[in-house]
N, C-alpha and C. Protein backbone atom coordinates (compact mmCIF):
# COMPACT_ATOMS: atom_id res chain seq x y z
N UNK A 1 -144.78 -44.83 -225.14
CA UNK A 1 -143.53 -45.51 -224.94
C UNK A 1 -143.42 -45.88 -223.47
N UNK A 2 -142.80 -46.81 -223.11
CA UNK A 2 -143.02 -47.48 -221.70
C UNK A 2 -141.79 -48.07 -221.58
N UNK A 3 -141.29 -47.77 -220.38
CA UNK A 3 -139.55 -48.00 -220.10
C UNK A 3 -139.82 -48.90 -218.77
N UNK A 4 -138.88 -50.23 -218.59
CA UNK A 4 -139.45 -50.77 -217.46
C UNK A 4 -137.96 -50.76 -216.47
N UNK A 5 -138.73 -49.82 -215.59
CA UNK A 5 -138.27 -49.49 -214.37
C UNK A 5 -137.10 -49.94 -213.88
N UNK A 6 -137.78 -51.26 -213.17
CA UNK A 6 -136.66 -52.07 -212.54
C UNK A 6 -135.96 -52.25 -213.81
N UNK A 7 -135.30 -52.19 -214.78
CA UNK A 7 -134.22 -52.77 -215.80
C UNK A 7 -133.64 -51.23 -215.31
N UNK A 8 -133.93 -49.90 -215.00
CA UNK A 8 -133.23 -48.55 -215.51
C UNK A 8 -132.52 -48.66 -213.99
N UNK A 9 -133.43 -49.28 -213.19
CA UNK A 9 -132.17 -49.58 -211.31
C UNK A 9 -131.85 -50.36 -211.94
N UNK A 10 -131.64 -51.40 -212.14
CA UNK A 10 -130.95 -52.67 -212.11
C UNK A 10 -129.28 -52.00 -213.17
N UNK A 11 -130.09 -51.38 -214.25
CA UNK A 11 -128.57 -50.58 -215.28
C UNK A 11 -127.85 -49.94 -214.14
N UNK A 12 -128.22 -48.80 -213.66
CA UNK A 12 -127.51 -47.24 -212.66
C UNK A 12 -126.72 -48.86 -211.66
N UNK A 13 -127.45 -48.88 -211.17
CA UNK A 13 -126.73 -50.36 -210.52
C UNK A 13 -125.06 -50.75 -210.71
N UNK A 14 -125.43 -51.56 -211.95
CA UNK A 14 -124.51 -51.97 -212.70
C UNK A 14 -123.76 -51.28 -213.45
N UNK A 15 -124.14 -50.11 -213.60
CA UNK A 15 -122.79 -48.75 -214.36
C UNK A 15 -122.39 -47.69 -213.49
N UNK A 16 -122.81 -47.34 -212.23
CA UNK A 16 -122.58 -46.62 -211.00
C UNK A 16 -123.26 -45.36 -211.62
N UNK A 17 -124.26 -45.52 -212.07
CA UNK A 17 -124.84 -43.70 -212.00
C UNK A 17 -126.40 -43.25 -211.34
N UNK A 18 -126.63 -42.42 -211.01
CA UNK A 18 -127.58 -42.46 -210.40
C UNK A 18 -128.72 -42.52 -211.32
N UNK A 19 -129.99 -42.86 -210.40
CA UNK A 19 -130.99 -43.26 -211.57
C UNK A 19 -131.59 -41.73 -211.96
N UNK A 20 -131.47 -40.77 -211.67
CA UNK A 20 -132.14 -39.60 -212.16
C UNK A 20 -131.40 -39.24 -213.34
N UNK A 21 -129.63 -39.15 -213.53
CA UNK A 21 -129.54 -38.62 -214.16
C UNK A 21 -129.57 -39.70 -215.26
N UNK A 22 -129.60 -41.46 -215.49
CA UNK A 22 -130.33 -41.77 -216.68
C UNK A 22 -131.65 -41.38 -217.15
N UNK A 23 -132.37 -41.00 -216.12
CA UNK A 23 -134.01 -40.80 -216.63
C UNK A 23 -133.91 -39.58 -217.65
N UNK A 24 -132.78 -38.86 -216.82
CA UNK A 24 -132.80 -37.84 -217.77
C UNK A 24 -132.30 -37.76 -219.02
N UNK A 25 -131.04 -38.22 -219.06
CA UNK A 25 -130.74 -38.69 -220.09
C UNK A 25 -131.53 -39.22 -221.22
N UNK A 26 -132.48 -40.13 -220.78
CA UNK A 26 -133.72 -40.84 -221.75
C UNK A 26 -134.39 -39.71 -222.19
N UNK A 27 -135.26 -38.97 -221.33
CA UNK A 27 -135.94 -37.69 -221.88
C UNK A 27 -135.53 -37.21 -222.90
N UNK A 28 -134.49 -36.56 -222.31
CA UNK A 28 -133.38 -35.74 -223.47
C UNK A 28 -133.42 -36.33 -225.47
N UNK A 29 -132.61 -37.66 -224.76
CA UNK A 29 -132.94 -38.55 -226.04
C UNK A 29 -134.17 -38.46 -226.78
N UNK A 30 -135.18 -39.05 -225.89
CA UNK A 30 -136.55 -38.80 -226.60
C UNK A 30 -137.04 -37.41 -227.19
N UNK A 31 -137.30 -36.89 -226.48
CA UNK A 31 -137.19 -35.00 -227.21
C UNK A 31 -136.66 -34.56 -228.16
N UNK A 32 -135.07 -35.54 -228.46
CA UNK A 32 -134.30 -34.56 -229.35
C UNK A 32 -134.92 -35.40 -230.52
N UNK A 33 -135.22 -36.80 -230.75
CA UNK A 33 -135.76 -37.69 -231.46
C UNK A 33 -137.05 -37.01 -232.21
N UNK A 34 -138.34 -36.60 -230.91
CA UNK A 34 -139.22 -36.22 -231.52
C UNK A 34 -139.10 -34.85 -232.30
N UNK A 35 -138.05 -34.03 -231.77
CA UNK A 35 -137.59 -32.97 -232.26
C UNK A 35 -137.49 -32.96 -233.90
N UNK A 36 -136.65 -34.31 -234.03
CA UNK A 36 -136.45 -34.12 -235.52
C UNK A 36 -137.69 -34.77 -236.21
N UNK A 37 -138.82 -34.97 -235.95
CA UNK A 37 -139.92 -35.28 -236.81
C UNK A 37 -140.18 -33.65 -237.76
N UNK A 38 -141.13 -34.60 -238.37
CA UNK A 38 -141.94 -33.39 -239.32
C UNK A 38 -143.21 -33.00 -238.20
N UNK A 39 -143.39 -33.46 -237.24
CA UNK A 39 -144.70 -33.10 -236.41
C UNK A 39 -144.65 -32.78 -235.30
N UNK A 40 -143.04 -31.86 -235.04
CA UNK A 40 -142.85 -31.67 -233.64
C UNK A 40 -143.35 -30.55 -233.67
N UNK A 41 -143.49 -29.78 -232.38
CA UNK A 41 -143.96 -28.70 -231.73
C UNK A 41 -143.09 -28.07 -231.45
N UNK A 42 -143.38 -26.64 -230.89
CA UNK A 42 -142.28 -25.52 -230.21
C UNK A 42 -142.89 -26.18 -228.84
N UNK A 43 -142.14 -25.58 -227.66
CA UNK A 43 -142.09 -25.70 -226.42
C UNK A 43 -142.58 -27.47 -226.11
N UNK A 44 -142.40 -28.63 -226.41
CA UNK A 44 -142.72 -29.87 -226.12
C UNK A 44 -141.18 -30.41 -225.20
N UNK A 45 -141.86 -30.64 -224.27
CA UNK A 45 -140.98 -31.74 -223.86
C UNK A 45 -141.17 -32.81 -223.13
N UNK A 46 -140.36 -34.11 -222.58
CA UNK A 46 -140.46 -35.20 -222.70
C UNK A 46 -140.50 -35.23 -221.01
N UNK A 47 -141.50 -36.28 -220.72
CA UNK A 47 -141.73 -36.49 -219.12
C UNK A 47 -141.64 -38.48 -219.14
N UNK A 48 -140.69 -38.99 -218.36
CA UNK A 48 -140.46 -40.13 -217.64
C UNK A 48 -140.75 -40.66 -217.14
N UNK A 49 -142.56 -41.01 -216.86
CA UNK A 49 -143.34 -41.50 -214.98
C UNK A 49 -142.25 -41.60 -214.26
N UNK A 50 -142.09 -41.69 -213.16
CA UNK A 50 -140.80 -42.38 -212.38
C UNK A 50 -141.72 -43.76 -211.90
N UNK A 51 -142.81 -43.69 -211.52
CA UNK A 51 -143.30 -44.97 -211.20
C UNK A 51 -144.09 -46.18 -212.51
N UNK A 52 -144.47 -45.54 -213.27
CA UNK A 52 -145.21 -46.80 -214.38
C UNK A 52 -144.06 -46.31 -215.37
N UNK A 53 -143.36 -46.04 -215.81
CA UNK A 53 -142.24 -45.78 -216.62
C UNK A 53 -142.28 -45.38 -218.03
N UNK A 54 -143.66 -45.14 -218.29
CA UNK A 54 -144.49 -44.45 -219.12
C UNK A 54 -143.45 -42.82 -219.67
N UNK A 55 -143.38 -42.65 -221.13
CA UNK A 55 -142.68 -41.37 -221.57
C UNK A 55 -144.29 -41.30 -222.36
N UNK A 56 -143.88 -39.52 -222.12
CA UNK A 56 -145.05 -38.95 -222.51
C UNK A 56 -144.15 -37.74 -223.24
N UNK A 57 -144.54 -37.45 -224.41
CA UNK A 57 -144.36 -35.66 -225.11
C UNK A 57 -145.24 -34.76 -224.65
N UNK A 58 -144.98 -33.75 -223.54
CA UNK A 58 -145.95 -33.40 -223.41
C UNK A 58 -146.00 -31.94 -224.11
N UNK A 59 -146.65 -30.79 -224.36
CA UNK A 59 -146.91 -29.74 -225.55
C UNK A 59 -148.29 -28.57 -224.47
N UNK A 60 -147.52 -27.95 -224.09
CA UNK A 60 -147.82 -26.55 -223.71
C UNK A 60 -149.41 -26.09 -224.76
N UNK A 61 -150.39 -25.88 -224.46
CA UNK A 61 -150.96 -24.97 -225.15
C UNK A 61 -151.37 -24.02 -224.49
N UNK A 62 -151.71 -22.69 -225.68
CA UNK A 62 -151.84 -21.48 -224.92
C UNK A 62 -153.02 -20.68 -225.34
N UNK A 63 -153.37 -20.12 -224.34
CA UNK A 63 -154.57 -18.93 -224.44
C UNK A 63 -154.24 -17.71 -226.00
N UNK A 64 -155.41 -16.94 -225.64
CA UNK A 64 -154.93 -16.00 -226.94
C UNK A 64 -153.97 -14.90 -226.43
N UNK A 65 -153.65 -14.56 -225.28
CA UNK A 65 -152.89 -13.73 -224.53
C UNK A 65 -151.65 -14.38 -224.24
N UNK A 66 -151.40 -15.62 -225.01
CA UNK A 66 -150.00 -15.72 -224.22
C UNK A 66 -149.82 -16.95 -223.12
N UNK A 67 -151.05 -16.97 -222.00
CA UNK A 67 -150.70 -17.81 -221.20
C UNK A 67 -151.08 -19.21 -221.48
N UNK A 68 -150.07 -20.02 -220.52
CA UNK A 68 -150.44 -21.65 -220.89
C UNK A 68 -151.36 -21.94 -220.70
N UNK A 69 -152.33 -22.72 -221.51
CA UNK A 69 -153.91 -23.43 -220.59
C UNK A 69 -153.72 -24.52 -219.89
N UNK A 70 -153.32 -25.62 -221.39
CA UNK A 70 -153.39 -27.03 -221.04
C UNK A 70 -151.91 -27.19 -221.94
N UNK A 71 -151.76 -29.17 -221.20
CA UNK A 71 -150.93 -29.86 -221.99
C UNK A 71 -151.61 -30.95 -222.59
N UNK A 72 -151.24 -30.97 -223.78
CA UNK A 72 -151.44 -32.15 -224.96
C UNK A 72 -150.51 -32.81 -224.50
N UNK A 73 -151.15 -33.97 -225.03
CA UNK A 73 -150.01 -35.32 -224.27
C UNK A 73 -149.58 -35.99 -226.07
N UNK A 74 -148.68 -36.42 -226.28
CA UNK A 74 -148.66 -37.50 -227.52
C UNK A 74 -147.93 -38.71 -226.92
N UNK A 75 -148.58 -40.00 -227.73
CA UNK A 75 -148.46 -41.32 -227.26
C UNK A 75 -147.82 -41.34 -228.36
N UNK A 76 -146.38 -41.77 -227.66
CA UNK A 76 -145.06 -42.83 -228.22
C UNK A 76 -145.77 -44.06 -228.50
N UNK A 77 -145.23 -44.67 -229.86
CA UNK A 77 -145.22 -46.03 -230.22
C UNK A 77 -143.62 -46.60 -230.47
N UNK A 78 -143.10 -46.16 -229.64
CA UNK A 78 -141.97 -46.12 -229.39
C UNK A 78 -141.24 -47.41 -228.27
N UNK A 79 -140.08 -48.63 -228.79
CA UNK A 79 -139.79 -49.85 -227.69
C UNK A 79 -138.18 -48.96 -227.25
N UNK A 80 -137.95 -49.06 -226.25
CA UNK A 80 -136.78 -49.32 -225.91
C UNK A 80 -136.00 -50.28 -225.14
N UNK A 81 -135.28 -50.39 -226.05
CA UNK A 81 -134.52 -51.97 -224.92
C UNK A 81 -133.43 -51.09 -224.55
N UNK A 82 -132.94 -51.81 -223.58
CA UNK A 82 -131.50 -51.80 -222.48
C UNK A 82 -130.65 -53.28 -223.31
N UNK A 83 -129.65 -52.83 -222.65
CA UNK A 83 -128.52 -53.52 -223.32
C UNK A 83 -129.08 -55.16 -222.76
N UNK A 84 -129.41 -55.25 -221.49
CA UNK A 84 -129.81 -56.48 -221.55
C UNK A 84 -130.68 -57.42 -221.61
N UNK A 85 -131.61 -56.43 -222.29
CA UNK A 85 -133.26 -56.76 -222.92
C UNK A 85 -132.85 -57.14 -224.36
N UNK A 86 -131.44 -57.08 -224.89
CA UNK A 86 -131.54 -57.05 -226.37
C UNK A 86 -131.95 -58.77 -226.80
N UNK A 87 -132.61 -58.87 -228.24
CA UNK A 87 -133.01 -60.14 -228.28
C UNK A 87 -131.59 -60.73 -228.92
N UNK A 88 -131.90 -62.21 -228.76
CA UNK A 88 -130.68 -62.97 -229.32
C UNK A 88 -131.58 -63.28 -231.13
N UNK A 89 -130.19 -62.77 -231.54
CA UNK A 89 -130.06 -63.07 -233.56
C UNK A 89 -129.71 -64.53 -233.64
């Protein structure tokens, strides 16, 4: 999933909020979204690039003891528009 940047300044802009706490906001969204699949994970959560605007799920894996090794990444096929990306009907 790929969020383009300049549209998320150009929004905070134009609605007075800062741009972190929309990014976050988006995460959130996204997470709780993938949350409700049939193929979510325990401990996954959602990362924002701040520069290529790229969302990623990312998913903790762990050793046999417990500790984290690596993160699995899953690729969104996921569009999001902004209110003023919407297409004309």
């Amino acid at each position: 999933m790929h969020v383009e940047m300049s549209a998320l300044v150009e929004l905070t802009n134009e609605k007075g909020i800062p741009l972190e706490q929309l990014i976050q906001a988006i995460e959130v969204g996204v997470l709780t979204a993938y949350n409700q699949t049939d193929e979510a994970k325990r401990h996954a959560h959602a990362v924002l690039n701040r520069e290529s605007g790229e969302i990623q799920i990312l998913i903790p894996q762990f050793n046999e003891i417990g500790e984290k090794s690596v993160m699995s990444k899953i690729c969104l096929r996921v569009s999001l528009v902004l209110p003023h990306q919407q297409l004309d009907k």
